[in-house]
C-alpha atoms as a PDB file:
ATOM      1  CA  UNK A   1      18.714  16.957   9.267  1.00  0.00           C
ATOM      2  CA  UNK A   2      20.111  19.364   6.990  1.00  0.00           C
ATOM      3  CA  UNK A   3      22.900  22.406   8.404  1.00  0.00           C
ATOM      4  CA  UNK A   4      20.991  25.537   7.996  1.00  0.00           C
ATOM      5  CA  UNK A   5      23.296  27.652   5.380  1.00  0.00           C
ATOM      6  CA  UNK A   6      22.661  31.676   5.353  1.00  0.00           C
ATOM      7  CA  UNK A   7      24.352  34.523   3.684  1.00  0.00           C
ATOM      8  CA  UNK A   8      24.014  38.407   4.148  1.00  0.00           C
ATOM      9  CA  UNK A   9      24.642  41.592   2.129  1.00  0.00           C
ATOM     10  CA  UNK A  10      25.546  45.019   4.104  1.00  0.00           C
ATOM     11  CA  UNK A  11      22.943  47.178   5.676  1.00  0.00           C
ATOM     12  CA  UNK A  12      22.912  49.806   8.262  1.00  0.00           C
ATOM     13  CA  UNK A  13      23.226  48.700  12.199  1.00  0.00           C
ATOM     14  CA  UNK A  14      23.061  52.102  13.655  1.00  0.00           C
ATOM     15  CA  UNK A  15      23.707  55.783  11.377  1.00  0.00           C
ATOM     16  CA  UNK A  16      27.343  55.017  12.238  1.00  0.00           C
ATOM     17  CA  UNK A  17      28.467  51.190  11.320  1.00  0.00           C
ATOM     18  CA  UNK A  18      26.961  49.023   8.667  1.00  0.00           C
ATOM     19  CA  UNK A  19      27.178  45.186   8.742  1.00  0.00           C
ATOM     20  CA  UNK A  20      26.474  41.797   6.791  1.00  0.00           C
ATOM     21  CA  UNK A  21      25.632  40.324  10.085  1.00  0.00           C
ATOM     22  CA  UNK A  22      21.928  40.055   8.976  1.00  0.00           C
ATOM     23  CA  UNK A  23      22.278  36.465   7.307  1.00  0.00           C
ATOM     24  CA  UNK A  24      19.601  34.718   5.395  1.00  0.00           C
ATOM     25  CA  UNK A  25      18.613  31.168   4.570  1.00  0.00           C
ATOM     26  CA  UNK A  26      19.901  30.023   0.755  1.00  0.00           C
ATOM     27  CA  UNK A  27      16.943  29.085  -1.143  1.00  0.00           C
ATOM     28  CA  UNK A  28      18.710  27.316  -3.877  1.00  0.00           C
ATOM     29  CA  UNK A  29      22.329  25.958  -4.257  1.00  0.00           C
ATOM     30  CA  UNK A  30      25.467  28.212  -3.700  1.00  0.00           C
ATOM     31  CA  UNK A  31      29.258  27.802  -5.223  1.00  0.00           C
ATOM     32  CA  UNK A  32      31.266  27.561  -2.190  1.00  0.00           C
ATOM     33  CA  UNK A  33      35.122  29.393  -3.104  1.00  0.00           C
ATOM     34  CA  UNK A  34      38.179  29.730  -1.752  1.00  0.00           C
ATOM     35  CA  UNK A  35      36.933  33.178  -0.228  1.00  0.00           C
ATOM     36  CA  UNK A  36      33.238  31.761   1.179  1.00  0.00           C
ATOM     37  CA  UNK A  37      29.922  31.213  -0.436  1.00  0.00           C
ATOM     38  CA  UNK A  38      28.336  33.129  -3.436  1.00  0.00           C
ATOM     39  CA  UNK A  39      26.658  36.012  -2.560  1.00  0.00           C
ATOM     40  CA  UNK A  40      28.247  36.611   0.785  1.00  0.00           C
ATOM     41  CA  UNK A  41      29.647  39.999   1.571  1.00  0.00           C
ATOM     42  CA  UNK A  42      31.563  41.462   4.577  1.00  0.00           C
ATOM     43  CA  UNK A  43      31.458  44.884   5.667  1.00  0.00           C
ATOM     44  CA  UNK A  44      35.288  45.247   6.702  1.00  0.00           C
ATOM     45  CA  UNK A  45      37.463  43.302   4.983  1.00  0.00           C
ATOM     46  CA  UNK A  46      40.566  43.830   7.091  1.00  0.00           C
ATOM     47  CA  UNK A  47      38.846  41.695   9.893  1.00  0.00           C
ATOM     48  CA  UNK A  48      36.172  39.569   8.834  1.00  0.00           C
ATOM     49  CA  UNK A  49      36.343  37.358   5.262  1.00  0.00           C
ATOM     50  CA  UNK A  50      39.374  36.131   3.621  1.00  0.00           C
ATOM     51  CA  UNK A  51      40.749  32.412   2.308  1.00  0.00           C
ATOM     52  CA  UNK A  52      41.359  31.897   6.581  1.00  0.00           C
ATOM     53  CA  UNK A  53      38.260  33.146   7.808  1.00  0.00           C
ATOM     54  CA  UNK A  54      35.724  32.252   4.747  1.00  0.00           C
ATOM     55  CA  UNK A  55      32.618  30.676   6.393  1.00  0.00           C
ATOM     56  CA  UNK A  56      31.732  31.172  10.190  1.00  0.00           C
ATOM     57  CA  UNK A  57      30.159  28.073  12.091  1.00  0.00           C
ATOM     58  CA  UNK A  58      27.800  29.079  15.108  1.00  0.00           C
ATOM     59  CA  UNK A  59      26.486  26.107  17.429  1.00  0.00           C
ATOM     60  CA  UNK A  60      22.488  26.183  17.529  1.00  0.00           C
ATOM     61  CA  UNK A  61      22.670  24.875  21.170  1.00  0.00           C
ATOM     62  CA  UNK A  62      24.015  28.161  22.036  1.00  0.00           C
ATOM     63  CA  UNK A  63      20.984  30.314  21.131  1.00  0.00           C
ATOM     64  CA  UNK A  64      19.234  28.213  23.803  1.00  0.00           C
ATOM     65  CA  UNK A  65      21.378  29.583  25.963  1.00  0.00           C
ATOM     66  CA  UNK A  66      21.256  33.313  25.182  1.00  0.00           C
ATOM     67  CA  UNK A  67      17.583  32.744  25.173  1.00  0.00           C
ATOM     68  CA  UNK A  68      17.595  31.996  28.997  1.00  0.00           C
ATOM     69  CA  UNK A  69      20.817  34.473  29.450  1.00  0.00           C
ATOM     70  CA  UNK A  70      18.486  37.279  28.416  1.00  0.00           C
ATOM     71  CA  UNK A  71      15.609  36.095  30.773  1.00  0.00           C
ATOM     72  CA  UNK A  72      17.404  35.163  33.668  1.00  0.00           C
ATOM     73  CA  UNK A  73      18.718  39.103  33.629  1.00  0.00           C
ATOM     74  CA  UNK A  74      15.395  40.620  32.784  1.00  0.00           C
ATOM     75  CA  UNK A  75      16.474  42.342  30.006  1.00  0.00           C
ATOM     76  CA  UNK A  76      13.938  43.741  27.338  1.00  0.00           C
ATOM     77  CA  UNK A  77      13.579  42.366  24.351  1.00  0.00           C
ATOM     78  CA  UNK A  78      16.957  41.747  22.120  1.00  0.00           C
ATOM     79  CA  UNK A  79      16.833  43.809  19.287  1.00  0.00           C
ATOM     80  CA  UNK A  80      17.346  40.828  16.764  1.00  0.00           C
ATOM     81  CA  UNK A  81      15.775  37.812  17.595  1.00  0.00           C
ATOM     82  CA  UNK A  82      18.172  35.360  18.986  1.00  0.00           C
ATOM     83  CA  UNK A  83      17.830  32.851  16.106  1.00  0.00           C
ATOM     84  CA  UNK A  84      20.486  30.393  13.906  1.00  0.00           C
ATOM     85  CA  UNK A  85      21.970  33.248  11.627  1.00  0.00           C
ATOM     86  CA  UNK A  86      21.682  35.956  13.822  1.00  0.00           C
ATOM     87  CA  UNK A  87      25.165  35.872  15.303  1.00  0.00           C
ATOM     88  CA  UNK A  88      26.086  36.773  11.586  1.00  0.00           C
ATOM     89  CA  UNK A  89      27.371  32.742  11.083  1.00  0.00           C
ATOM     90  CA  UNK A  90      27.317  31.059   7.513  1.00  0.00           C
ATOM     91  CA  UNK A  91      26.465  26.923   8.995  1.00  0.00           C
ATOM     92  CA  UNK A  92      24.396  26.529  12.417  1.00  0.00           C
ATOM     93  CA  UNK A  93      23.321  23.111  13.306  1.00  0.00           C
ATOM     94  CA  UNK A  94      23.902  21.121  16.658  1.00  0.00           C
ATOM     95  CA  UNK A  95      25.707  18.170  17.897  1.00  0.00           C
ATOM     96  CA  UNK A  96      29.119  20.456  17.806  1.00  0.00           C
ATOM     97  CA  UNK A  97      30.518  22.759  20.224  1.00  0.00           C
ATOM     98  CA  UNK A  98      33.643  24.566  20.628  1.00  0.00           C
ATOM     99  CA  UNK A  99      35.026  22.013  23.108  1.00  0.00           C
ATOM    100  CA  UNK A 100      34.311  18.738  20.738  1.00  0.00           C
ATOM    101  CA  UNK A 101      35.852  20.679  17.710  1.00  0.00           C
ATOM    102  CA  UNK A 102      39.985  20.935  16.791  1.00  0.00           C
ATOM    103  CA  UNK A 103      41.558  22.812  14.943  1.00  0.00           C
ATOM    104  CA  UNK A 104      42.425  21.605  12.050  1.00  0.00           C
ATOM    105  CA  UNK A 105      39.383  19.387  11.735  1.00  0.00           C
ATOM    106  CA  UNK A 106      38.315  18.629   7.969  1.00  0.00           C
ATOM    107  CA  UNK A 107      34.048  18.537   7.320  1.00  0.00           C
ATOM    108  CA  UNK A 108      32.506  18.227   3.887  1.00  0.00           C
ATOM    109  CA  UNK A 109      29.817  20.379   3.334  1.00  0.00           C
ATOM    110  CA  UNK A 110      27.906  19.223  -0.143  1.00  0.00           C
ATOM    111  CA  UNK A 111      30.913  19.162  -2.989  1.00  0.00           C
ATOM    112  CA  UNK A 112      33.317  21.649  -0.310  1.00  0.00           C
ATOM    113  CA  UNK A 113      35.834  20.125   1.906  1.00  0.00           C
ATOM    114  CA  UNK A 114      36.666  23.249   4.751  1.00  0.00           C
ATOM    115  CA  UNK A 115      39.074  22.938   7.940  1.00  0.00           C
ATOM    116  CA  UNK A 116      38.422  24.561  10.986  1.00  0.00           C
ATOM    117  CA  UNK A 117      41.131  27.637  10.841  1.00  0.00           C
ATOM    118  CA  UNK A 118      40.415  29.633  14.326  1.00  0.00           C
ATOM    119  CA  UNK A 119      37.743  30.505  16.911  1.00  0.00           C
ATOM    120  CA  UNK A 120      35.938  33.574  16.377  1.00  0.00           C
ATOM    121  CA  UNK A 121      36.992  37.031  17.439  1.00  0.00           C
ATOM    122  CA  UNK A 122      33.452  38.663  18.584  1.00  0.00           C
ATOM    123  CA  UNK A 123      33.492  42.420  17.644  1.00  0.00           C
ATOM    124  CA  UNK A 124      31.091  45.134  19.179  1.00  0.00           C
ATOM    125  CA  UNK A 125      28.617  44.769  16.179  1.00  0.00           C
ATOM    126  CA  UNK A 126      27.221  42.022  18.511  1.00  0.00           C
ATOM    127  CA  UNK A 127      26.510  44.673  21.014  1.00  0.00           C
ATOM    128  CA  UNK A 128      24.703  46.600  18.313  1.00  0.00           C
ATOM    129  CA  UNK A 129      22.821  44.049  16.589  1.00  0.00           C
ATOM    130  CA  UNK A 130      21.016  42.622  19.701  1.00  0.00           C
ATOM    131  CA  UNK A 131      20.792  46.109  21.564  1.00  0.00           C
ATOM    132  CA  UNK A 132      23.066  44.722  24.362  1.00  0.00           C
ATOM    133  CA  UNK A 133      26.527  46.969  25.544  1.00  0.00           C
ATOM    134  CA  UNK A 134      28.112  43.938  27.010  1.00  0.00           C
ATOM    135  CA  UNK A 135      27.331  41.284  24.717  1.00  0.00           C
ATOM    136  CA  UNK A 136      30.506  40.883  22.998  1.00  0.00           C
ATOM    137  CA  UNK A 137      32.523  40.662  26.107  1.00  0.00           C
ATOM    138  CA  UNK A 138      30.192  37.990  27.161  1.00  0.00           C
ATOM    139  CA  UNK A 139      30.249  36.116  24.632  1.00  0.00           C
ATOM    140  CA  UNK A 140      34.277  35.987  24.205  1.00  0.00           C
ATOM    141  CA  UNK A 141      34.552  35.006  28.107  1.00  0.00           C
ATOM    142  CA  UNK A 142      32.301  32.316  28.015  1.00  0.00           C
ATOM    143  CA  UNK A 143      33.599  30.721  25.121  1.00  0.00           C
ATOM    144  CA  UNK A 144      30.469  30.840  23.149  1.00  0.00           C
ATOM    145  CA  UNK A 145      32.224  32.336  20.099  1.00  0.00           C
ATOM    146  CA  UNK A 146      32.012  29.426  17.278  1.00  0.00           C
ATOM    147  CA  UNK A 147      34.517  28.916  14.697  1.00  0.00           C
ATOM    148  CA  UNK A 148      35.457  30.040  11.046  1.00  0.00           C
ATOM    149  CA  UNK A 149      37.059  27.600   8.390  1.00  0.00           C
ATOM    150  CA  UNK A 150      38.847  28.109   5.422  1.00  0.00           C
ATOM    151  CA  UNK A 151      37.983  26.081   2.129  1.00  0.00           C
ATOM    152  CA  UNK A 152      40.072  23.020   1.111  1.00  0.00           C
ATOM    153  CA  UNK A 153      38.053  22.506  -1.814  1.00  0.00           C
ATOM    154  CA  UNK A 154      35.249  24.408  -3.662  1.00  0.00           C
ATOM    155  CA  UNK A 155      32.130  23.122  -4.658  1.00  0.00           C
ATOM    156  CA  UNK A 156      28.808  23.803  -4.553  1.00  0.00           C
ATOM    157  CA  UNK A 157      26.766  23.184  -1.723  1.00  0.00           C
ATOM    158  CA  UNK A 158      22.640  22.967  -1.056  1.00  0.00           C
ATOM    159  CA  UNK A 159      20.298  23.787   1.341  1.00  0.00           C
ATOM    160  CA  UNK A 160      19.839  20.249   1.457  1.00  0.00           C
ATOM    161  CA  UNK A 161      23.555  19.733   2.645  1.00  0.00           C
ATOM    162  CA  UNK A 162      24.903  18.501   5.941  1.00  0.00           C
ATOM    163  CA  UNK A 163      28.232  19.696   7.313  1.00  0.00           C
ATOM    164  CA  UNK A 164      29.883  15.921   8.312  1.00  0.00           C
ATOM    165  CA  UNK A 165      33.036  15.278  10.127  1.00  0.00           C
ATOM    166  CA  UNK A 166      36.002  13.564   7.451  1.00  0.00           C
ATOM    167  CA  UNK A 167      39.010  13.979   9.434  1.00  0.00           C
ATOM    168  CA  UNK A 168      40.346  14.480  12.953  1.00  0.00           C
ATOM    169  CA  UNK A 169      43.057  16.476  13.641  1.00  0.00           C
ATOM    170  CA  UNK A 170      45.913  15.076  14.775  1.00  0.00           C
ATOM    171  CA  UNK A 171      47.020  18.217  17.648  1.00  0.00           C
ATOM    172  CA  UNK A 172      44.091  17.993  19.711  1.00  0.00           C
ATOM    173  CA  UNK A 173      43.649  21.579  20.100  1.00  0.00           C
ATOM    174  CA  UNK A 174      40.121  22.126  20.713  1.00  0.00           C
ATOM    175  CA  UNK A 175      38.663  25.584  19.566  1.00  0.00           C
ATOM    176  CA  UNK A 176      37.878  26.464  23.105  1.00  0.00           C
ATOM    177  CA  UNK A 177      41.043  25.709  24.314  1.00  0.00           C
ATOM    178  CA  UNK A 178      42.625  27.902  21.936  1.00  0.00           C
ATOM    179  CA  UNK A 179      40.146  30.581  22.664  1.00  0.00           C
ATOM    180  CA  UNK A 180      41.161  30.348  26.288  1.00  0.00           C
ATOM    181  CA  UNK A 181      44.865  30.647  25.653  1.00  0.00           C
ATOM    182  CA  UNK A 182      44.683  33.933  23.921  1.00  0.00           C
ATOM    183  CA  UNK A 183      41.406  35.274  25.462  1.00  0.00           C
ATOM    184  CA  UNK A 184      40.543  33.973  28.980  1.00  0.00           C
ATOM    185  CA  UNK A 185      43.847  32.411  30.958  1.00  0.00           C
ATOM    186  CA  UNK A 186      46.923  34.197  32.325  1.00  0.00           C
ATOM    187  CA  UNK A 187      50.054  34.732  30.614  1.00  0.00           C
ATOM    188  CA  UNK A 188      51.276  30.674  29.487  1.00  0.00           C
ATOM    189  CA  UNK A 189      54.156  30.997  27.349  1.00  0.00           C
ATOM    190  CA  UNK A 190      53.976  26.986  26.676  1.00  0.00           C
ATOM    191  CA  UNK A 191      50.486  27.168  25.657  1.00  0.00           C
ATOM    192  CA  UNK A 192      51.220  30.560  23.812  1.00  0.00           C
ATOM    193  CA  UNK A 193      54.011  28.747  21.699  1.00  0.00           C
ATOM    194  CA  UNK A 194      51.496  26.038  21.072  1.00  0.00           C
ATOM    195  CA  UNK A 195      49.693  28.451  19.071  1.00  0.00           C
ATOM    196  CA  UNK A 196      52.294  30.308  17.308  1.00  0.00           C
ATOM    197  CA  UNK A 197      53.725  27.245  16.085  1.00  0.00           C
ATOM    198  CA  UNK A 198      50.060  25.220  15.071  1.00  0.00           C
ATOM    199  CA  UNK A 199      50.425  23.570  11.605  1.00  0.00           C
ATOM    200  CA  UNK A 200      46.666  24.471  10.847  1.00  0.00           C
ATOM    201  CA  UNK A 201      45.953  27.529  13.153  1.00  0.00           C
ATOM    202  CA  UNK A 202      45.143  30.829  11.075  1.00  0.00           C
ATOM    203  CA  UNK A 203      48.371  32.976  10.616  1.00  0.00           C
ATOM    204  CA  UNK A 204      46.276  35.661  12.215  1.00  0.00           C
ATOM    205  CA  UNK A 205      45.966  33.727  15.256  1.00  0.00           C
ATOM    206  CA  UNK A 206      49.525  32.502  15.144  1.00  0.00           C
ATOM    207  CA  UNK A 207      50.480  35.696  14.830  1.00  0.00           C
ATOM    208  CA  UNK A 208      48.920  37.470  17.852  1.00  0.00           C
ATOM    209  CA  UNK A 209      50.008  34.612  19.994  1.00  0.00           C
ATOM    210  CA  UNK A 210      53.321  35.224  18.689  1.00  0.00           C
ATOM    211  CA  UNK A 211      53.118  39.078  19.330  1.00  0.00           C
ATOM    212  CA  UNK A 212      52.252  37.908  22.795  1.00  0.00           C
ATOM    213  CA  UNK A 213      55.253  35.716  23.557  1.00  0.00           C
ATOM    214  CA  UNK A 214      57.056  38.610  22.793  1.00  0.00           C
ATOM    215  CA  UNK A 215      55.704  41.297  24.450  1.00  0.00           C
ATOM    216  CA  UNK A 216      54.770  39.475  27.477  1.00  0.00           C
ATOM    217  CA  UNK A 217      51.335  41.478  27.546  1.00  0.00           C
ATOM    218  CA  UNK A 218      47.929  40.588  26.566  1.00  0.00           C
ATOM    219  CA  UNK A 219      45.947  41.970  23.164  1.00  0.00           C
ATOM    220  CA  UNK A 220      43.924  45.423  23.358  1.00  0.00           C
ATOM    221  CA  UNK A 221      40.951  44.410  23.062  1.00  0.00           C
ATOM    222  CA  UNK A 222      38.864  47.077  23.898  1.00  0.00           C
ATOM    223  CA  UNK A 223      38.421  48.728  19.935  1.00  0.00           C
ATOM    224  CA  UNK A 224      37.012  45.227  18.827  1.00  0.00           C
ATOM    225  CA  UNK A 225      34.375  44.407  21.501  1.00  0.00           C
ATOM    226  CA  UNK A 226      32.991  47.869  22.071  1.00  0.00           C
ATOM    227  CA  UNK A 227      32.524  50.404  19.674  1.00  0.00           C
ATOM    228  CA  UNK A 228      34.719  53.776  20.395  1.00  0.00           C
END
Protein backbone atom coordinates (compact mmCIF):
# COMPACT_ATOMS: atom_id res chain seq x y z
CA UNK A 1 0.00 0.00 0.00
CA UNK A 2 0.80 3.43 -0.73
CA UNK A 3 2.12 6.13 2.43
CA UNK A 4 -0.67 8.53 2.69
CA UNK A 5 1.13 12.08 1.80
CA UNK A 6 -0.85 15.41 3.08
CA UNK A 7 -0.02 19.02 3.14
CA UNK A 8 -1.75 22.08 4.88
CA UNK A 9 -1.97 25.87 4.45
CA UNK A 10 -2.62 28.18 7.72
CA UNK A 11 -6.01 28.70 9.17
CA UNK A 12 -7.35 29.82 12.42
CA UNK A 13 -7.27 27.22 15.59
CA UNK A 14 -8.82 29.47 18.08
CA UNK A 15 -9.16 33.81 17.61
CA UNK A 16 -5.66 33.68 19.12
CA UNK A 17 -3.15 31.07 17.21
CA UNK A 18 -3.39 29.99 13.64
CA UNK A 19 -1.87 26.70 12.35
CA UNK A 20 -1.05 24.46 9.17
CA UNK A 21 -1.82 21.53 11.31
CA UNK A 22 -4.99 20.85 9.17
CA UNK A 23 -3.17 18.58 6.47
CA UNK A 24 -4.75 17.24 3.38
CA UNK A 25 -4.31 14.30 1.06
CA UNK A 26 -2.14 15.31 -2.38
CA UNK A 27 -4.26 14.59 -5.24
CA UNK A 28 -1.60 14.71 -7.81
CA UNK A 29 2.28 14.62 -7.63
CA UNK A 30 4.32 17.10 -5.41
CA UNK A 31 8.20 18.37 -5.84
CA UNK A 32 9.68 17.33 -2.67
CA UNK A 33 12.76 20.28 -1.71
CA UNK A 34 15.26 20.74 0.47
CA UNK A 35 12.68 22.73 2.74
CA UNK A 36 9.54 19.97 2.42
CA UNK A 37 6.91 19.37 -0.15
CA UNK A 38 5.23 21.95 -2.55
CA UNK A 39 2.55 23.63 -1.19
CA UNK A 40 3.30 23.07 2.44
CA UNK A 41 3.30 26.00 4.79
CA UNK A 42 4.11 26.42 8.53
CA UNK A 43 2.66 28.86 10.73
CA UNK A 44 5.92 29.68 12.86
CA UNK A 45 8.87 29.31 11.24
CA UNK A 46 11.24 29.61 14.18
CA UNK A 47 9.97 26.11 15.39
CA UNK A 48 8.39 24.07 12.91
CA UNK A 49 9.85 23.78 8.98
CA UNK A 50 13.34 24.20 7.93
CA UNK A 51 16.10 21.91 5.79
CA UNK A 52 16.19 19.74 9.55
CA UNK A 53 12.70 19.51 10.22
CA UNK A 54 11.13 19.44 6.46
CA UNK A 55 8.55 16.58 6.46
CA UNK A 56 6.98 15.12 9.75
CA UNK A 57 6.31 11.21 9.84
CA UNK A 58 3.32 10.16 12.22
CA UNK A 59 2.78 6.25 12.80
CA UNK A 60 -0.96 5.27 11.79
CA UNK A 61 -0.89 2.59 14.58
CA UNK A 62 -0.92 5.38 16.94
CA UNK A 63 -4.33 6.87 16.07
CA UNK A 64 -5.63 3.45 17.17
CA UNK A 65 -4.45 4.21 20.19
CA UNK A 66 -5.73 7.74 20.84
CA UNK A 67 -8.94 6.34 19.58
CA UNK A 68 -9.25 4.01 22.70
CA UNK A 69 -7.19 6.76 24.92
CA UNK A 70 -10.16 9.05 24.38
CA UNK A 71 -12.77 6.27 25.22
CA UNK A 72 -11.23 4.64 27.95
CA UNK A 73 -11.37 8.39 29.74
CA UNK A 74 -14.85 9.23 28.61
CA UNK A 75 -14.02 12.21 27.09
CA UNK A 76 -16.45 13.95 24.52
CA UNK A 77 -15.85 13.99 21.27
CA UNK A 78 -12.17 15.29 20.03
CA UNK A 79 -12.57 18.28 18.24
CA UNK A 80 -10.68 16.95 15.05
CA UNK A 81 -11.21 13.59 14.23
CA UNK A 82 -8.36 11.46 15.24
CA UNK A 83 -7.37 10.48 11.67
CA UNK A 84 -3.72 9.99 9.57
CA UNK A 85 -2.99 13.83 9.02
CA UNK A 86 -4.53 15.13 11.88
CA UNK A 87 -1.50 15.28 14.15
CA UNK A 88 -0.40 17.92 11.45
CA UNK A 89 2.27 14.99 9.88
CA UNK A 90 3.34 15.09 6.09
CA UNK A 91 3.76 10.66 5.63
CA UNK A 92 1.46 8.29 7.93
CA UNK A 93 1.52 4.69 7.15
CA UNK A 94 2.24 1.64 9.55
CA UNK A 95 4.74 -1.00 10.07
CA UNK A 96 7.12 1.87 11.80
CA UNK A 97 7.25 3.15 15.19
CA UNK A 98 9.46 5.31 17.10
CA UNK A 99 11.24 2.37 18.74
CA UNK A 100 12.08 0.40 15.23
CA UNK A 101 13.29 3.80 13.70
CA UNK A 102 17.17 5.46 14.16
CA UNK A 103 18.25 8.28 13.66
CA UNK A 104 19.91 8.73 10.90
CA UNK A 105 17.91 6.19 8.94
CA UNK A 106 17.76 6.93 5.02
CA UNK A 107 13.94 6.06 3.20
CA UNK A 108 13.14 6.92 -0.39
CA UNK A 109 9.99 8.34 -0.84
CA UNK A 110 9.15 8.40 -4.89
CA UNK A 111 12.39 10.35 -6.58
CA UNK A 112 13.35 11.92 -2.61
CA UNK A 113 15.87 10.26 -0.49
CA UNK A 114 15.12 11.91 3.41
CA UNK A 115 16.97 10.85 6.80
CA UNK A 116 15.35 10.74 9.91
CA UNK A 117 16.81 14.14 11.69
CA UNK A 118 14.93 14.15 15.31
CA UNK A 119 11.76 13.09 17.16
CA UNK A 120 9.10 15.52 17.31
CA UNK A 121 8.72 18.30 19.82
CA UNK A 122 4.70 18.32 20.43
CA UNK A 123 3.58 21.98 21.00
CA UNK A 124 0.18 23.05 22.68
CA UNK A 125 -1.52 23.43 19.19
CA UNK A 126 -2.22 19.68 19.84
CA UNK A 127 -4.17 20.69 22.83
CA UNK A 128 -6.11 23.09 20.64
CA UNK A 129 -6.70 21.17 17.64
CA UNK A 130 -8.35 18.12 19.36
CA UNK A 131 -10.05 20.25 22.23
CA UNK A 132 -7.89 18.40 24.84
CA UNK A 133 -5.64 20.68 27.69
CA UNK A 134 -3.35 17.82 28.32
CA UNK A 135 -2.80 16.35 25.09
CA UNK A 136 0.54 17.55 24.32
CA UNK A 137 2.01 16.50 27.57
CA UNK A 138 0.62 13.15 26.85
CA UNK A 139 1.70 12.66 23.94
CA UNK A 140 5.54 13.75 24.65
CA UNK A 141 5.54 11.25 27.82
CA UNK A 142 4.41 8.41 26.11
CA UNK A 143 6.60 8.63 23.33
CA UNK A 144 3.96 8.82 20.74
CA UNK A 145 5.53 11.89 19.09
CA UNK A 146 6.77 10.57 15.46
CA UNK A 147 9.66 11.89 13.70
CA UNK A 148 10.69 14.70 11.15
CA UNK A 149 13.43 14.17 8.35
CA UNK A 150 15.35 16.36 6.42
CA UNK A 151 15.76 15.84 2.51
CA UNK A 152 18.91 14.17 1.07
CA UNK A 153 17.66 14.51 -2.28
CA UNK A 154 14.69 16.26 -4.01
CA UNK A 155 12.40 14.80 -6.25
CA UNK A 156 9.07 14.51 -6.85
CA UNK A 157 6.96 12.22 -5.15
CA UNK A 158 3.12 10.71 -5.81
CA UNK A 159 0.30 9.77 -4.05
CA UNK A 160 1.09 6.56 -5.38
CA UNK A 161 4.52 6.52 -3.47
CA UNK A 162 5.70 4.35 -0.62
CA UNK A 163 8.16 5.61 1.98
CA UNK A 164 10.84 2.33 1.94
CA UNK A 165 13.71 1.77 4.20
CA UNK A 166 17.45 2.21 2.04
CA UNK A 167 19.79 2.45 4.80
CA UNK A 168 20.32 1.67 8.48
CA UNK A 169 22.04 3.77 10.59
CA UNK A 170 24.99 2.78 11.89
CA UNK A 171 24.49 4.50 15.91
CA UNK A 172 21.54 2.67 16.82
CA UNK A 173 19.83 5.48 18.36
CA UNK A 174 16.28 4.79 18.11
CA UNK A 175 13.91 7.91 17.95
CA UNK A 176 12.34 6.92 21.19
CA UNK A 177 15.35 6.53 22.88
CA UNK A 178 16.42 9.86 22.03
CA UNK A 179 13.08 11.23 22.96
CA UNK A 180 13.55 9.69 26.37
CA UNK A 181 16.97 11.16 26.97
CA UNK A 182 15.93 14.71 26.59
CA UNK A 183 12.20 14.37 27.52
CA UNK A 184 11.31 11.48 29.91
CA UNK A 185 14.61 10.09 32.02
CA UNK A 186 16.63 11.80 34.77
CA UNK A 187 19.61 13.80 34.34
CA UNK A 188 22.31 11.10 32.19
CA UNK A 189 25.19 13.05 31.23
CA UNK A 190 26.52 9.84 29.10
CA UNK A 191 23.38 9.57 27.28
CA UNK A 192 23.16 13.49 27.11
CA UNK A 193 26.70 13.55 25.36
CA UNK A 194 25.40 10.86 23.09
CA UNK A 195 23.20 13.37 21.70
CA UNK A 196 25.23 16.40 21.56
CA UNK A 197 27.81 14.65 19.75
CA UNK A 198 25.27 12.43 17.07
CA UNK A 199 26.71 12.63 13.50
CA UNK A 200 23.03 12.79 12.09
CA UNK A 201 20.96 14.24 15.06
CA UNK A 202 19.38 17.80 14.21
CA UNK A 203 21.69 20.66 15.51
CA UNK A 204 18.58 21.75 17.32
CA UNK A 205 18.50 18.66 19.21
CA UNK A 206 22.24 18.55 19.67
CA UNK A 207 22.06 21.68 20.84
CA UNK A 208 19.55 21.49 23.73
CA UNK A 209 21.22 18.36 24.88
CA UNK A 210 24.27 20.29 24.89
CA UNK A 211 22.65 23.28 26.82
CA UNK A 212 21.73 20.53 29.21
CA UNK A 213 25.15 19.06 29.93
CA UNK A 214 25.93 22.34 30.83
CA UNK A 215 23.50 23.59 32.90
CA UNK A 216 22.80 20.45 34.65
CA UNK A 217 18.92 21.29 34.47
CA UNK A 218 16.22 20.10 32.31
CA UNK A 219 14.43 22.29 29.25
CA UNK A 220 11.33 24.68 30.12
CA UNK A 221 8.97 23.19 28.64
CA UNK A 222 5.99 24.60 29.77
CA UNK A 223 5.61 27.65 26.75
CA UNK A 224 5.69 24.77 24.08
CA UNK A 225 3.12 22.22 25.40
CA UNK A 226 0.56 24.61 26.78
CA UNK A 227 -0.39 27.73 25.47
CA UNK A 228 0.36 30.87 27.97
Amino acid sequence: MSTLIFIGTTAPLDSETSSAIDKQLISGPRHCGREGLEGDRQQDRRHHGGVERALHYYPGEHYVYWEEFWQAMALPPPASRLLPGAFGENLSDTGLTEEQVNIGDVFTLGEAVLQVSQPRSPCYKLNLRFGYPQLSLLVQASGRTGWLYRVLQEGTVTPDDTLKLHELSTSNLSVRTCLDILYNRPFCHEDLELLAEHKTLSLGWKRHAADRLESGQPERWVRRLFKR
